[in-house]
Protein backbone atom coordinates (compact mmCIF):
# COMPACT_ATOMS: atom_id res chain seq x y z
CA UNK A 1 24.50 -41.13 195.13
CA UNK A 2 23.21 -43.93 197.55
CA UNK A 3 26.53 -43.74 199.33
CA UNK A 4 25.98 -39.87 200.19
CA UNK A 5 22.16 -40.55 201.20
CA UNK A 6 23.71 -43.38 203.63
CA UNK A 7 26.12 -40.65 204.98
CA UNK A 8 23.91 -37.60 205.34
CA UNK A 9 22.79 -36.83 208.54
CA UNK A 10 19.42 -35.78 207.45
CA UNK A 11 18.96 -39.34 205.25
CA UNK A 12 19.66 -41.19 208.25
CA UNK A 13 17.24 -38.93 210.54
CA UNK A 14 14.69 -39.09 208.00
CA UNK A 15 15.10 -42.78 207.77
CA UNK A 16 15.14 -43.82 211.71
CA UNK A 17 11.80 -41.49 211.56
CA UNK A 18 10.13 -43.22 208.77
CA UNK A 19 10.96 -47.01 210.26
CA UNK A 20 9.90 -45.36 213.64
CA UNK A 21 6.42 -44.42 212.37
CA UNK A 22 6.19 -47.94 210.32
CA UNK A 23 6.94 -49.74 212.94
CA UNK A 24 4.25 -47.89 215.04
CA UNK A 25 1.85 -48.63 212.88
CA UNK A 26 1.95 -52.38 212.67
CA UNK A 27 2.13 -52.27 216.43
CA UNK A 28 -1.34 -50.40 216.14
CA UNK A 29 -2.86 -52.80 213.15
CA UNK A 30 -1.37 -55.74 215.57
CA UNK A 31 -3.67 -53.96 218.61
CA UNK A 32 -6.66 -53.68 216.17
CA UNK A 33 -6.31 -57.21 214.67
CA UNK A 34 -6.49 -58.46 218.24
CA UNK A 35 -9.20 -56.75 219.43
CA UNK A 36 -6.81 -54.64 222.04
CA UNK A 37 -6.38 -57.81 223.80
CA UNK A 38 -4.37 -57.48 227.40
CA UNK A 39 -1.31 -59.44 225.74
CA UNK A 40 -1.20 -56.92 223.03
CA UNK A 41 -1.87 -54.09 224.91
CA UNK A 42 0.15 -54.56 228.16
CA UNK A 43 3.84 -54.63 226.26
CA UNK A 44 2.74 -51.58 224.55
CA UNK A 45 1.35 -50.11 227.72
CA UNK A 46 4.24 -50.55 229.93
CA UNK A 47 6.28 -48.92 226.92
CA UNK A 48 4.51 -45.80 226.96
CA UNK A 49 4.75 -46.09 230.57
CA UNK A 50 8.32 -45.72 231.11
CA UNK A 51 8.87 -43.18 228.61
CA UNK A 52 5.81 -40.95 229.62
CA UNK A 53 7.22 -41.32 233.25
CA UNK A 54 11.05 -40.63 232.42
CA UNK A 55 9.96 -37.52 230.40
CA UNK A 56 7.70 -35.69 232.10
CA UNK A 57 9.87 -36.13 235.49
CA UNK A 58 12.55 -34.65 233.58
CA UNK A 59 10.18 -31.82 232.38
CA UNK A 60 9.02 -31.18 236.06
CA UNK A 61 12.41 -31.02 237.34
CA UNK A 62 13.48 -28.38 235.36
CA UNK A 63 10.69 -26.88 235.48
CA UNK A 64 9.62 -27.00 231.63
CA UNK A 65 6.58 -28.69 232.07
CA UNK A 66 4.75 -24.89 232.60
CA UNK A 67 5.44 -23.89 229.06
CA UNK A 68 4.40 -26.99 227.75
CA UNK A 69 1.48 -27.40 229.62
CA UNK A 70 0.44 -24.00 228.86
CA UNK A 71 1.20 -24.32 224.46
CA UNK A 72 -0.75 -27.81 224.64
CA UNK A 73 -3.88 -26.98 226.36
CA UNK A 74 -4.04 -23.23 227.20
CA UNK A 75 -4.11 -23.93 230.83
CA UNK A 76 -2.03 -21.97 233.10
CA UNK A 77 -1.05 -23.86 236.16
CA UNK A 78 0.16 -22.00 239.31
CA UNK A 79 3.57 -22.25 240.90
CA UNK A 80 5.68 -22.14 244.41
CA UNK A 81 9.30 -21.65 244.94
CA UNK A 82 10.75 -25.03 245.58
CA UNK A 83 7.83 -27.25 244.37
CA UNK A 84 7.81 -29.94 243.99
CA UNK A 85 10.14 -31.63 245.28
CA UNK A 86 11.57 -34.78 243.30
CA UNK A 87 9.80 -37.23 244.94
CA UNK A 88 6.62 -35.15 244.77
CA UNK A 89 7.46 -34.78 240.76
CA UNK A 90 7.87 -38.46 240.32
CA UNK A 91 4.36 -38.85 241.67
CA UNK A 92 2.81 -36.32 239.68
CA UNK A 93 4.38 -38.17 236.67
CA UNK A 94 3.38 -41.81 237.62
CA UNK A 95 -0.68 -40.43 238.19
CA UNK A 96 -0.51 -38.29 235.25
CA UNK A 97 0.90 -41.65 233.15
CA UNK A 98 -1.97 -44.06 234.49
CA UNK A 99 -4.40 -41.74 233.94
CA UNK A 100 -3.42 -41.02 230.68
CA UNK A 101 -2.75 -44.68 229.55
CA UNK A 102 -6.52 -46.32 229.50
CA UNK A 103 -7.49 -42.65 227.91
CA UNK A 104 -5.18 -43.47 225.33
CA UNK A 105 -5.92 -45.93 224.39
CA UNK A 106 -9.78 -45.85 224.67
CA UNK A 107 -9.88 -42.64 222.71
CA UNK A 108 -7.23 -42.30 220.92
CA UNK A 109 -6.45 -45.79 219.21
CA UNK A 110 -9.40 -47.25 219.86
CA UNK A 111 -11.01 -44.41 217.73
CA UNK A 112 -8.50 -43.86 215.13
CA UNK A 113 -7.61 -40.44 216.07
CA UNK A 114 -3.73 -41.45 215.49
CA UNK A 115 -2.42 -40.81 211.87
CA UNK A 116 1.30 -41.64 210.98
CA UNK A 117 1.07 -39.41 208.25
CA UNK A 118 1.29 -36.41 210.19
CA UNK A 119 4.96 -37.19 211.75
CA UNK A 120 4.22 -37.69 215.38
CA UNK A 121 4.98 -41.46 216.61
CA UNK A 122 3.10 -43.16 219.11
CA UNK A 123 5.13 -42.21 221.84
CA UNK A 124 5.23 -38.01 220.70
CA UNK A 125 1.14 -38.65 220.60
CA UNK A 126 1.00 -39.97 223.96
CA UNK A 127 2.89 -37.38 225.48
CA UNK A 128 0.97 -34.68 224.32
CA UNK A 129 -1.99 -36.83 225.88
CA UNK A 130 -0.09 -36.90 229.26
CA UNK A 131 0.14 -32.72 229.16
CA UNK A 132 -3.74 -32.66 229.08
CA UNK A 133 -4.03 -34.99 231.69
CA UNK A 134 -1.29 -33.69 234.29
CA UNK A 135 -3.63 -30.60 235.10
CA UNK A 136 -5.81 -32.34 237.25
CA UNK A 137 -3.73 -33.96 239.41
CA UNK A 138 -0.93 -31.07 239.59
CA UNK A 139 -3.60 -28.84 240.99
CA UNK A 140 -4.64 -31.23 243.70
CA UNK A 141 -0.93 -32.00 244.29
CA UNK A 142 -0.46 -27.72 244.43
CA UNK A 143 -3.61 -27.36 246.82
CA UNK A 144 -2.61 -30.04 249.07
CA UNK A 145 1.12 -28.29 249.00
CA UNK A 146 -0.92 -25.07 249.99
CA UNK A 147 -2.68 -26.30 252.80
CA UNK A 148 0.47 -27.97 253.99
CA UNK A 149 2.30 -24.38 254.07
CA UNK A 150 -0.93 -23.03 255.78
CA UNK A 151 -0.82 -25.28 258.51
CA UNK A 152 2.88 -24.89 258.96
CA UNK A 153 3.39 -21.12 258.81
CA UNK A 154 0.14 -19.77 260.55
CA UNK A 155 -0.45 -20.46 264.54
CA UNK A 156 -2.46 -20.19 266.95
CA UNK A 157 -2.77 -16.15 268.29
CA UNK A 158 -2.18 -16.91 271.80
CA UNK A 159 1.04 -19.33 270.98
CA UNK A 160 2.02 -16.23 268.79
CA UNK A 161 1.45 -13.21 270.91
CA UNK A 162 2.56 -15.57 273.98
CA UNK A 163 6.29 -14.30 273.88
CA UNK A 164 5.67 -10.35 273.73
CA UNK A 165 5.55 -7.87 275.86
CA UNK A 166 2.35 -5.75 274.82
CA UNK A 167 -0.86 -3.85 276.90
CA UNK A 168 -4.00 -5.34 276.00
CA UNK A 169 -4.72 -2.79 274.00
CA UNK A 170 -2.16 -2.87 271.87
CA UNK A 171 -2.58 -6.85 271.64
CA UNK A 172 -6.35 -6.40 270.45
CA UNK A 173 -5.51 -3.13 267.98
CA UNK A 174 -2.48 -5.85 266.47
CA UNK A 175 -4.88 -8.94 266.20
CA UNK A 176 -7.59 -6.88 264.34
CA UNK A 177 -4.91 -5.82 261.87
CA UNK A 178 -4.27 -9.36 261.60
CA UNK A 179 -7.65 -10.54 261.06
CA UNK A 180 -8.10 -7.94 258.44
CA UNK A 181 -4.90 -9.27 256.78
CA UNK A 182 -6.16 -12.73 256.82
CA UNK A 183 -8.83 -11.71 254.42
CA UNK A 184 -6.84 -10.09 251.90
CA UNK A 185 -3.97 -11.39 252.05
CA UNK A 186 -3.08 -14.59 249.57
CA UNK A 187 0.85 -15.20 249.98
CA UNK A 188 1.18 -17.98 252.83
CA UNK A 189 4.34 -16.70 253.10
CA UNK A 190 3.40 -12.70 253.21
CA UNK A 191 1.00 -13.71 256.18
CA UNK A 192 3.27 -15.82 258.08
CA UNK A 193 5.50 -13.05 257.82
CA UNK A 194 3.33 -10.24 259.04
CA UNK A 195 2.36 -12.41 262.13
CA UNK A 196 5.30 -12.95 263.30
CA UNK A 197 6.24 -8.94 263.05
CA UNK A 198 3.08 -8.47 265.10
CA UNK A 199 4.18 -10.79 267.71
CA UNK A 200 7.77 -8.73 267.89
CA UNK A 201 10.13 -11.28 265.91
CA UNK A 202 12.78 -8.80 264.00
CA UNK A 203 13.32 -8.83 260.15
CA UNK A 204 16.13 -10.72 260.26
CA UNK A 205 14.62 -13.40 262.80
CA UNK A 206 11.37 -13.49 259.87
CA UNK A 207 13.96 -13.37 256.93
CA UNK A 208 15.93 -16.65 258.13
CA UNK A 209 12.17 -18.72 259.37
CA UNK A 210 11.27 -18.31 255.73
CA UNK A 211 14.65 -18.63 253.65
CA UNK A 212 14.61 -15.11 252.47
CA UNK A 213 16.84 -12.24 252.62
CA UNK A 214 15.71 -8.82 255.26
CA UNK A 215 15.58 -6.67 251.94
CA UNK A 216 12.64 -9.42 250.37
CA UNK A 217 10.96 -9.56 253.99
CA UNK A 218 10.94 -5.73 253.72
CA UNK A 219 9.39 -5.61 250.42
CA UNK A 220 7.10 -7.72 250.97
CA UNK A 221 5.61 -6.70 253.94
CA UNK A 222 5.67 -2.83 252.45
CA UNK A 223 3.79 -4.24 249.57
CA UNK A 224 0.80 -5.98 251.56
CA UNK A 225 0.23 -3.19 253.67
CA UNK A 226 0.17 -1.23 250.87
CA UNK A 227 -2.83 -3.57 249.15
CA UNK A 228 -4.77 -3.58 252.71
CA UNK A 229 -4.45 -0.05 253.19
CA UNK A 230 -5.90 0.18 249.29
CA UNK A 231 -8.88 -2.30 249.83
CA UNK A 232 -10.06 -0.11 252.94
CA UNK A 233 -9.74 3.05 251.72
């Protein structure tokens, strides 16, 4: 019999989880029995560090980290196409990490709130830390990516309308559509693409600016002017 335990999968898997969690916990009584002292607690810091880093990049990059997010804490955190970037994720996951580290510690071991007994090891329990505290700075990271997008899509009217050929009645009739647009509409990309029609630019000229196909400039437009036309009636 002890030679089939040694070769079952599920033996071994049950084994490596059991020293895991041991070995986790005498790392913990070796924090308490030193009063979380700097040369305890740095090893274990830096540690956590790495993995928490190395996994939730991963999870950004594939673009997991929603789902997770959203079965940890409830929270449902906005998206854009393309965002972030990896460099951008790698940032988020280094802030989220350091935030999450002194938290850890402070109110997590510090105050006992880690039991082996349940199965998680020290490094599953900090993770699920690092998911409560990536909402904070993903939503200043998505806000700053916003006004970035703002700044780089929308211009100035005269720079826009400077190109076409219009009476100035025409020109006022368009910018008061526009103004009303501004308003109501949220999609940086939906705005950028409504100006531009204003100012004469073709679908396919808007479609190519933005990295979209005519058909999804069409749509899109169609669709907005169906919302402001809804608002004002």
């Amino acid at each position: 019999m002890p030679e089939l335990w040694l070769s079952d999968p599920e033996f071994d898997e049950a084994t490596e989880r059991l020293q895991r969690l041991a070995g986790d916990e005498q790392i913990l009584l070796t924090l308490q029995l030193g009063g979380f002292a700097d040369r305890d607690w740095d090893p274990v810091a830096q540690e956590l560090a790495r993995y928490g880093v190395a996994v939730l990049t991963s999870w950004i990059k594939h673009r997991v980290i929603y789902a997770r997010v959203k079965y940890r804490t409830t929270y449902g955190l906005p998206m854009l196409d393309g965002w972030p970037d990896m460099e951008t994720a790698l940032d988020l996951a280094t802030d989220t990490v350091v935030d999450a580290l002194n938290y850890f510690r402070d109110n997590v071991l510090k105050a006992g709130k880690w039991d082996p007994t349940r199965g998680a090891s020290l490094r599953t329990y900090f993770i699920g830390q690092c998911l409560f505290r990536f909402v904070n700075p993903y939503r200043k990271a998505y806000e700053n990516e916003i006004r970035r997008r703002r700044t780089e899509v929308l211009v100035d009217d005269d720079a826009l309308f400077a190109g076409a050929h219009r009476d100035v009645e025409d020109t006022v009739l368009i910018q008061d559509e526009l103004n009303t647009a501004r308003a109501q509409v949220n999609s940086v990309i939906a705005l950028g693409a409504m100006e531009r029609q204003a100012a004469g630019f073709s679908t396919k000229e808007i479609a190519k600016l933005f990295g979209r196909t005519e058909k999804q400039i069409e749509n899109m437009l169609d669709y907005q002017r169906r919302k402001i036309r809804k608002a004002a009636s």
